[in-house]
Protein backbone atom coordinates (compact mmCIF):
# COMPACT_ATOMS: atom_id res chain seq x y z
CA UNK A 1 109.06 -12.05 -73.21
CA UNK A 2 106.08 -10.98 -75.42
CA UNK A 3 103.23 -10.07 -73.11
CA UNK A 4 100.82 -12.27 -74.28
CA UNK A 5 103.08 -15.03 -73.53
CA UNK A 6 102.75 -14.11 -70.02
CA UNK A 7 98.87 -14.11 -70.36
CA UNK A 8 98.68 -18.09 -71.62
CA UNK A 9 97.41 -20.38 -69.43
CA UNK A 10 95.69 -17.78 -67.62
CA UNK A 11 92.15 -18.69 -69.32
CA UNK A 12 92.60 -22.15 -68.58
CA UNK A 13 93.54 -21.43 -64.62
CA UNK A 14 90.35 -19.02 -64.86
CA UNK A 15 88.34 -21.86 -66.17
CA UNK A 16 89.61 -24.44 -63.37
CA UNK A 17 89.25 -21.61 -60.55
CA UNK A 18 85.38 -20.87 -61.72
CA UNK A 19 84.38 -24.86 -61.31
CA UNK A 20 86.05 -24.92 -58.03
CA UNK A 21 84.20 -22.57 -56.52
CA UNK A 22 80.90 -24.14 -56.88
CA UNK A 23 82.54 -27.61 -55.74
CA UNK A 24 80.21 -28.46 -52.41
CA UNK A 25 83.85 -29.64 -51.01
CA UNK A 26 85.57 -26.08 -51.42
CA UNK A 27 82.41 -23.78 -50.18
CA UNK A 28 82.16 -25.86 -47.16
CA UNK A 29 86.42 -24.97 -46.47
CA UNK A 30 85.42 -21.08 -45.65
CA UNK A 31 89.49 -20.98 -45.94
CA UNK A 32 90.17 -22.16 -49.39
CA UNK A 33 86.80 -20.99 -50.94
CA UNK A 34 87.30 -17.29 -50.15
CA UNK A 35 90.91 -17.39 -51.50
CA UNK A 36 89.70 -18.90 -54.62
CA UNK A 37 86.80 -16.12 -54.91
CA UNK A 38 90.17 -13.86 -54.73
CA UNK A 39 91.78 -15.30 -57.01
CA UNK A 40 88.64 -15.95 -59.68
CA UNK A 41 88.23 -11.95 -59.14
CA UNK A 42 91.55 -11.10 -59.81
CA UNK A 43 91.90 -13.49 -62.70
CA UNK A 44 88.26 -11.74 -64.58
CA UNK A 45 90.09 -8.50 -64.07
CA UNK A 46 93.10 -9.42 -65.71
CA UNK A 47 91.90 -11.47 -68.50
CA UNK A 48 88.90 -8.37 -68.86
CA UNK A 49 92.56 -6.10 -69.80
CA UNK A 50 93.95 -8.76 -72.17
CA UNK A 51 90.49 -8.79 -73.77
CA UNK A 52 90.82 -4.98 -74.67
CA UNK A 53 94.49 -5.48 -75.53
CA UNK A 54 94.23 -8.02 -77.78
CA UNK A 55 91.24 -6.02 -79.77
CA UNK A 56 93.33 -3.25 -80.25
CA UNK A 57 96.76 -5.05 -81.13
CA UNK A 58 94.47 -6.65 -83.75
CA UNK A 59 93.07 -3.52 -84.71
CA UNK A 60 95.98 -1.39 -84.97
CA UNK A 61 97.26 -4.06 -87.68
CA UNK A 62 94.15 -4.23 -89.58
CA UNK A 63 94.58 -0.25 -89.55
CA UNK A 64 98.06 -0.59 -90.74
CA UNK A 65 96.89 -3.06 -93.58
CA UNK A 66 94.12 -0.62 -94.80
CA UNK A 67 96.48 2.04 -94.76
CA UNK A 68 99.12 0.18 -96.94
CA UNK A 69 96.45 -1.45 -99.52
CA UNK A 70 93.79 1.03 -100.37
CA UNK A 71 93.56 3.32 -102.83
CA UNK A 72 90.58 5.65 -101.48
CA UNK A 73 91.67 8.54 -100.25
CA UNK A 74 88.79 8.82 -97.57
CA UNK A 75 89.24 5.14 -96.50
CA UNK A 76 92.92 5.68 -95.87
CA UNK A 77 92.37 8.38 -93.85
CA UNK A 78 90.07 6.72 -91.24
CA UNK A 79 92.36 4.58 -91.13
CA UNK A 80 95.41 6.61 -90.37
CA UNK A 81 93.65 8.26 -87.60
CA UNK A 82 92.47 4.91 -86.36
CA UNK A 83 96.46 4.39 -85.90
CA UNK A 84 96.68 7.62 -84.27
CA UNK A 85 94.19 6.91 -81.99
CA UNK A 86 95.61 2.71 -81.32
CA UNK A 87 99.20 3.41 -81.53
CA UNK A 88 99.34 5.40 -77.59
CA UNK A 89 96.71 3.25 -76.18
CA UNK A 90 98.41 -0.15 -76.47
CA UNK A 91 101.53 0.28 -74.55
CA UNK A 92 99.10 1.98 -71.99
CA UNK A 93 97.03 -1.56 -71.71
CA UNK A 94 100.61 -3.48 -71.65
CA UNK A 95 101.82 -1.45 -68.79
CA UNK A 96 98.06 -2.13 -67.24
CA UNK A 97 98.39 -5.75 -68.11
CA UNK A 98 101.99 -6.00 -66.41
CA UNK A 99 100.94 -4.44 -63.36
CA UNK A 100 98.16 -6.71 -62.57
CA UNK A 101 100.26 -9.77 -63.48
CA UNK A 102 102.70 -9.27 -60.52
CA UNK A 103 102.09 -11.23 -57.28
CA UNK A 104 99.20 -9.09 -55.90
CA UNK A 105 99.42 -8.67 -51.56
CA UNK A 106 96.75 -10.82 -50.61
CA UNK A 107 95.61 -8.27 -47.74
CA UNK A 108 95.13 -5.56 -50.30
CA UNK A 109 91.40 -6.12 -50.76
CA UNK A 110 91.07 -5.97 -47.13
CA UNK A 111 89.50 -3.75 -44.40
CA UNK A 112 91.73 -2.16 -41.45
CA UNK A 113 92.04 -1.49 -38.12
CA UNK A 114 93.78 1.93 -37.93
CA UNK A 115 95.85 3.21 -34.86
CA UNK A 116 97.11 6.51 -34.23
CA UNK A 117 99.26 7.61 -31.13
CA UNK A 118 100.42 10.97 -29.74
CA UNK A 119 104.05 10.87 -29.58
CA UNK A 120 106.80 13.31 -28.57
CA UNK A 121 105.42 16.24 -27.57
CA UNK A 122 102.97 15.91 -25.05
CA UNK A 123 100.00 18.29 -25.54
CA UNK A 124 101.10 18.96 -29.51
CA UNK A 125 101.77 15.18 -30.11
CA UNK A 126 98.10 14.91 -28.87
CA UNK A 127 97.00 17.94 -31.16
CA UNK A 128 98.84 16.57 -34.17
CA UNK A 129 97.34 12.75 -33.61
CA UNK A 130 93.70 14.53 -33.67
CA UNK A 131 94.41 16.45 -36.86
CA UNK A 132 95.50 13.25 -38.65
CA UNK A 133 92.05 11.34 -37.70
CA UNK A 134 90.15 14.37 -38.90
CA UNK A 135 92.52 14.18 -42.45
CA UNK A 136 92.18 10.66 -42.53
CA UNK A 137 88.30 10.80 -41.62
CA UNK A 138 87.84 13.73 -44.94
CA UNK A 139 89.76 11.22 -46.86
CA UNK A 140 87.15 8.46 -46.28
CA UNK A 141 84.46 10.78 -47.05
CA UNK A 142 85.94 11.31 -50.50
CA UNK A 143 86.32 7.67 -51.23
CA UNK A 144 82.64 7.06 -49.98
CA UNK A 145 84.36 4.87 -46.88
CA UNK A 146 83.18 3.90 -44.08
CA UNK A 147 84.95 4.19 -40.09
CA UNK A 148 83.55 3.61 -36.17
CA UNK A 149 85.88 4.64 -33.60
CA UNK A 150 86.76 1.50 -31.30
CA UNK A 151 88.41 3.07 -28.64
CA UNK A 152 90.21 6.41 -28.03
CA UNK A 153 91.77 8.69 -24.78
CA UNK A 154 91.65 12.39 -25.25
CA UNK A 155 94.50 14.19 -24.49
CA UNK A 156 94.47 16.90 -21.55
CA UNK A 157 94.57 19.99 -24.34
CA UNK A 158 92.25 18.46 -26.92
CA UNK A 159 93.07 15.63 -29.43
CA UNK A 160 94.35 12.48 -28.74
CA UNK A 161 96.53 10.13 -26.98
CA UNK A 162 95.34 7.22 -28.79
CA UNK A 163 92.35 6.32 -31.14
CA UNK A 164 91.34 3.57 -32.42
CA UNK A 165 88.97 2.51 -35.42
CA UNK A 166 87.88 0.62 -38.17
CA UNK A 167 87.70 1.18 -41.75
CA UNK A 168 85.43 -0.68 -44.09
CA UNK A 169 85.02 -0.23 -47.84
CA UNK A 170 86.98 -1.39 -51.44
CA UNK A 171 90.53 -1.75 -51.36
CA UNK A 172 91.02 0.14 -48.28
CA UNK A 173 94.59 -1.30 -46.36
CA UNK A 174 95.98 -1.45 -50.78
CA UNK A 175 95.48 2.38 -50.33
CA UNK A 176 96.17 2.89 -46.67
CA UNK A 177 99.29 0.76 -45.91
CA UNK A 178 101.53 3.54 -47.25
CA UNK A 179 100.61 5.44 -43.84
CA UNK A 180 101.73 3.33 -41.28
CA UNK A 181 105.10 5.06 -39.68
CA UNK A 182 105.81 7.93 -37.16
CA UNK A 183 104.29 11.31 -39.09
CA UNK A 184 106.22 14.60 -38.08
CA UNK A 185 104.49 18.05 -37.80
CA UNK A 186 106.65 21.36 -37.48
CA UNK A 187 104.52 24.63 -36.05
CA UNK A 188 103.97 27.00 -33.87
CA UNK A 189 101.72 25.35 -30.75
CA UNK A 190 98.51 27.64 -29.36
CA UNK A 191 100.49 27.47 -26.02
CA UNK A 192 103.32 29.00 -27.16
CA UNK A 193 103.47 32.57 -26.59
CA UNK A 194 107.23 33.69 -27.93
CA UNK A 195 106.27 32.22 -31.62
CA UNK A 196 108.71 29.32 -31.67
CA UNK A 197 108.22 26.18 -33.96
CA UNK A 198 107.76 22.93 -32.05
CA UNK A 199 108.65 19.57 -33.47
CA UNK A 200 106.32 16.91 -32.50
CA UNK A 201 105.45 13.66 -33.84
CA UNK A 202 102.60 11.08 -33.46
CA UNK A 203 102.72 7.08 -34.85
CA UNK A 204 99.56 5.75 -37.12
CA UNK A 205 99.53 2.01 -37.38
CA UNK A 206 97.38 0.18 -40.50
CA UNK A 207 96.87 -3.37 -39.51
CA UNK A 208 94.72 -5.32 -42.46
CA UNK A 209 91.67 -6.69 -40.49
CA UNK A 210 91.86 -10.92 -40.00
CA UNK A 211 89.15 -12.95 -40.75
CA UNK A 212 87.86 -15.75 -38.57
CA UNK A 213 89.15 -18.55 -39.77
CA UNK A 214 92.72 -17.03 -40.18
CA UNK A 215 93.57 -16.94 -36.59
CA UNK A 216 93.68 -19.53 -33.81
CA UNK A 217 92.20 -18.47 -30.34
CA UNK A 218 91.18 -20.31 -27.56
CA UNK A 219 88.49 -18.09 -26.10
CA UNK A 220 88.11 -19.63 -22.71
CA UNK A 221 91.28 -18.52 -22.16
CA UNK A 222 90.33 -15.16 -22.83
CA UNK A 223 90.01 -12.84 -19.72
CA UNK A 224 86.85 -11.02 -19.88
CA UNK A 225 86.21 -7.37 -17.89
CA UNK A 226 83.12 -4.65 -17.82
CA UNK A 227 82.88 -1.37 -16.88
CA UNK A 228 81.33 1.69 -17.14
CA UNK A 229 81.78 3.68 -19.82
CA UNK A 230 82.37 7.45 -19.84
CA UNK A 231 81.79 10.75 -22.16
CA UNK A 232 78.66 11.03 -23.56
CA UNK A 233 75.52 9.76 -23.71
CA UNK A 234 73.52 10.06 -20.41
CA UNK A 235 72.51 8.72 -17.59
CA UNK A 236 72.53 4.77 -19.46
CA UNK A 237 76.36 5.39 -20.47
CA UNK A 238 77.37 5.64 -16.90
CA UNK A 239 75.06 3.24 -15.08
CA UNK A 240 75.38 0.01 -17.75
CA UNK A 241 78.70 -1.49 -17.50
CA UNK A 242 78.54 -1.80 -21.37
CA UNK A 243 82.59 -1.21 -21.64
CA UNK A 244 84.49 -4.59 -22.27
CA UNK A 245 88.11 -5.19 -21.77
CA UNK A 246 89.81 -8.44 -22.58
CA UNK A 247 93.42 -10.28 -21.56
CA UNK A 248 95.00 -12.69 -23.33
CA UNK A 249 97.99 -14.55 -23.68
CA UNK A 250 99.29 -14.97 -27.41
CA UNK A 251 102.20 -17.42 -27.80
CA UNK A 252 104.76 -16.10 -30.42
CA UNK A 253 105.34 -19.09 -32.65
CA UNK A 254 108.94 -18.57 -33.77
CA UNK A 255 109.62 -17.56 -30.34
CA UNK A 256 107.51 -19.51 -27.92
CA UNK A 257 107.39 -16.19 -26.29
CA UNK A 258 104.19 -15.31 -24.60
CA UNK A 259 102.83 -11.65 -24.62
CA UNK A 260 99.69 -10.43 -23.15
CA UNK A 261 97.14 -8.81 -25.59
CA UNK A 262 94.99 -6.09 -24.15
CA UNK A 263 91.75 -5.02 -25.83
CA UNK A 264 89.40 -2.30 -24.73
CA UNK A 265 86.06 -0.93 -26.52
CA UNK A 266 83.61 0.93 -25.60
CA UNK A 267 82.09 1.79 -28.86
CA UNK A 268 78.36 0.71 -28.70
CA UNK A 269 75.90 0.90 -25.18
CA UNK A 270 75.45 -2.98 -26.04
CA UNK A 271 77.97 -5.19 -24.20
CA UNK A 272 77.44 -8.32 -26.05
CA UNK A 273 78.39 -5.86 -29.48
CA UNK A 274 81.23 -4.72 -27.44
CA UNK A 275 82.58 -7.88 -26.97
CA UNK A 276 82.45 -8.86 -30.48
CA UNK A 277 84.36 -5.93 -31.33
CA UNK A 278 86.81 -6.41 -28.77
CA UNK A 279 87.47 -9.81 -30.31
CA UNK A 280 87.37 -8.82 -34.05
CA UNK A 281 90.76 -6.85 -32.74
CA UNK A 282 92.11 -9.30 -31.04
CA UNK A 283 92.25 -11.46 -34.42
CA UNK A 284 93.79 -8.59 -36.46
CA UNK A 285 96.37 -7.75 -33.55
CA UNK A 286 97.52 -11.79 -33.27
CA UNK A 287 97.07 -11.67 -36.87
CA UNK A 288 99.37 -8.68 -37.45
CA UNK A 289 102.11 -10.09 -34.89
CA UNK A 290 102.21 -13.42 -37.23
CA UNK A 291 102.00 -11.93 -40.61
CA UNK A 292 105.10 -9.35 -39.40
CA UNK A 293 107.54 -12.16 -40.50
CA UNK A 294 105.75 -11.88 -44.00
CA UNK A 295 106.55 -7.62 -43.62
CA UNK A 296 109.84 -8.42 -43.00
CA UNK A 297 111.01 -10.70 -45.92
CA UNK A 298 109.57 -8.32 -48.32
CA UNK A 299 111.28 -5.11 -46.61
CA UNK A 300 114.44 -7.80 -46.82
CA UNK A 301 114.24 -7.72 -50.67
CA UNK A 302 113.37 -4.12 -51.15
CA UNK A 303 116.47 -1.02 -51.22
CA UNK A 304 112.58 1.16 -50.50
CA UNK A 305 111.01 1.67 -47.16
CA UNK A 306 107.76 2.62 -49.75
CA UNK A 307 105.52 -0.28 -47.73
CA UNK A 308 108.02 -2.07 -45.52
CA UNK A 309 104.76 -1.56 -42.19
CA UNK A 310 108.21 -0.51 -40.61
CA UNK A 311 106.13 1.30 -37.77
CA UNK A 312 109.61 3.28 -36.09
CA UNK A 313 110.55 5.17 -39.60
CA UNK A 314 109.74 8.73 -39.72
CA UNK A 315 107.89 8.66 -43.21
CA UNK A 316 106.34 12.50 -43.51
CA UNK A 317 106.94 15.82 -42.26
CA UNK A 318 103.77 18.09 -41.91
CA UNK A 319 105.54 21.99 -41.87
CA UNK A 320 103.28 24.51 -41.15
CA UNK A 321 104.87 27.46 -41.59
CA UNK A 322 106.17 26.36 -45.12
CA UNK A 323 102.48 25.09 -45.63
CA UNK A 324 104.97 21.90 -47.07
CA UNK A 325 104.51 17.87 -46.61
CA UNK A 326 107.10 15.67 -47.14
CA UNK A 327 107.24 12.47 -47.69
CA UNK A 328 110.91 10.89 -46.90
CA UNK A 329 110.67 7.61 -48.50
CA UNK A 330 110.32 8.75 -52.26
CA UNK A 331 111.44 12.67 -51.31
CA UNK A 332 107.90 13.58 -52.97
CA UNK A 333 107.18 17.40 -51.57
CA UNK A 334 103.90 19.08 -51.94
CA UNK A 335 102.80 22.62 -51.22
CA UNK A 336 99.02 22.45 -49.93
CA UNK A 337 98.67 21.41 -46.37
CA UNK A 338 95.31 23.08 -45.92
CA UNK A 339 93.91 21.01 -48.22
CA UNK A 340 96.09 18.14 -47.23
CA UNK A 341 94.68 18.29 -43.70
CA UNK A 342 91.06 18.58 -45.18
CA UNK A 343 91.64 15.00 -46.81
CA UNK A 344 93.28 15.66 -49.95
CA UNK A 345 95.83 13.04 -49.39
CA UNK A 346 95.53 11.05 -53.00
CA UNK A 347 98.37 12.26 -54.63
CA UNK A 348 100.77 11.13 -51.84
CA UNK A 349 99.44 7.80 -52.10
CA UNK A 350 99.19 7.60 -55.81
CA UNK A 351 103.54 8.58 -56.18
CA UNK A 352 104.02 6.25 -53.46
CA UNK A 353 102.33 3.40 -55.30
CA UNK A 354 103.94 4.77 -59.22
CA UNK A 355 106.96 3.84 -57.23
CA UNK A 356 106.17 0.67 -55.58
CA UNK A 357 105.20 -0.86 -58.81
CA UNK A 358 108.04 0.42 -60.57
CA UNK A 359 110.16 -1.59 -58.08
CA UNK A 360 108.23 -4.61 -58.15
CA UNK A 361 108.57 -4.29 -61.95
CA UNK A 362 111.89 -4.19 -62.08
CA UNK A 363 112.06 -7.23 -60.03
CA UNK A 364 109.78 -9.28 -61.59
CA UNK A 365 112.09 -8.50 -64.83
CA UNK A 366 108.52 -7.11 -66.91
């Protein structure tokens, strides 16, 4: 099918999407009106690339017509280098075009709550897990993002047994859902004193953040706790209970199972902050539990693990003494872990998306 084919109708969907967003009606359903923003956004975009396409398709055969008809030797010339220039861009614009025409993941746009656990290896796991927030905290600086740590527990030698944050800025869980999975790191630990490599591992968990009005939650049934919180920050830190911790109960609705939820976060000296925190996660971690099912069917249709969120696989290997990362699920091998661990991460994430799409091309039979 031609490709502009695939583009009609889209103007008159773009047309019908722009009146509906000023409709009274759909602004007062929070819902509906910020998936239609979504979609009017997306829609601009896409037409914006048909635009250019178009232009040069039209071009490149007025080019071709110039270059067949005249007989000036100077005229002919601007044009054949006009076809020079065309003739590589357009299948560039139709690959663009075909890209952005494929169901887009309607978290992609979204912010994210970001989890990462020491696991095997006691001490190093803890080590490892603080490494990866410092990478992943040198990667935000580069794409000008913004984090604030929720909640965290340093481990006994220095790192972390768990830490928790947000992440706010453009596009961040489209470029950050590729790390969710257990990360692997092969060295030599400080403690060891005959030189052997250790193999530890620690888990990092990308949940897209939920917005209000997608989650259900009866808040008087949530269980609410204070405390004091420790580290640092004087005297006020330890005398305020600013700390919150909530309980909940979250009823599985495939299951009827019930589960308790529980939130801590001591990120801010101001409780009532705190709390509103503490709540913001428990939306994204109900949220998360629901939208698994969602996960699931697309990991289903995929023969790739490149963005099942399956949380158990072992996705990357960090070697040290190789100075070599891995990653497993598209065998894509890199030699620079310093600068790796300093944030240069992008051109993991950009082979892991080339072949995402490529799958979801094939699919979708473009």
């Amino acid at each position: 099918m031609d490709i502009l084919d695939k583009i009609e109708g889209l103007e008159a969907k773009f047309h019908e999407v722009g009146l509906l967003i000023t409709d009274p009606s759909v602004i007062a359903d929070q819902a509906r009106y910020v998936r239609l923003n979504r979609d009017y956004r997306e829609l601009e975009k896409v037409l914006q690339s048909a635009a250019r396409y178009k232009q040069a398709v039209l071009s490149l055969e007025e080019a071709k017509q110039l270059l067949y008809s005249e007989q000036d030797p100077e005229l002919r010339e601007m044009a054949k280098m006009e076809i020079d220039e065309l003739e590589p861009k357009i299948p560039a614009l139709e690959e663009e075009i075909k890209l952005m025409l494929l169901p887009q993941d309607k978290e992609d746009g979204k912010n994210v709550v970001m989890e990462i656990r020491g696991g095997t290896g006691g001490d190093e796991a803890a080590l490892f897990a603080g490494d990866l927030f410092r990478m992943y905290t040198k990667y935000f600086e580069i794409k000008g993002w913004k984090y604030s740590i929720s909640s965290f527990t340093e481990g006994s030698a220095g790192g972390f047994k768990e830490i928790i944050f947000n992440v706010t800025g453009e596009n961040v869980y489209a470029t950050l859902k590729y790390e969710s999975g257990v990360h692997r790191v092969q060295r030599v630990p400080a403690t060891e004193t005959q030189g052997r490599i250790h193999t530890s591992a620690a888990t990092v968990a990308v949940l897209p953040e939920a917005d209000e009005f997608e989650v259900q939650i009866n808040e008087g049934e949530i269980k609410w706790d204070t405390f004091r919180s420790g580290g640092a920050g004087g005297q006020n830190v330890n005398k305020v209970e600013s700390g919150v911790r909530l309980r909940y109960n979250w009823k599985n609705p495939i299951t009827g199972e019930v589960q308790e939820i529980l939130i801590e976060c001591t990120e801010t000296r101001d409780q009532p902050k705190n709390k509103e925190r503490a709540l913001s996660r428990l939306r994204t971690q109900i949220y998360d539990k629901e939208h698994q099912k969602y996960i699931d069917d697309i990991a289903a249709r995929r023969k790739t693990m490149v963005s099942t969120g399956d949380r158990s696989a072992k996705i990357r290997t960090y070697n040290y003494p190789q100075g070599r990362i891995t990653d497993h699920r598209i065998g894509f091998t890199i030699y620079n872990l310093s600068g790796f661990m300093d944030g240069d991460i992008q051109a993991v994430i950009d082979a892991l998306q080339v072949a995402e799409n490529t799958e979801r091309l094939k699919e979708a039979e473009l």
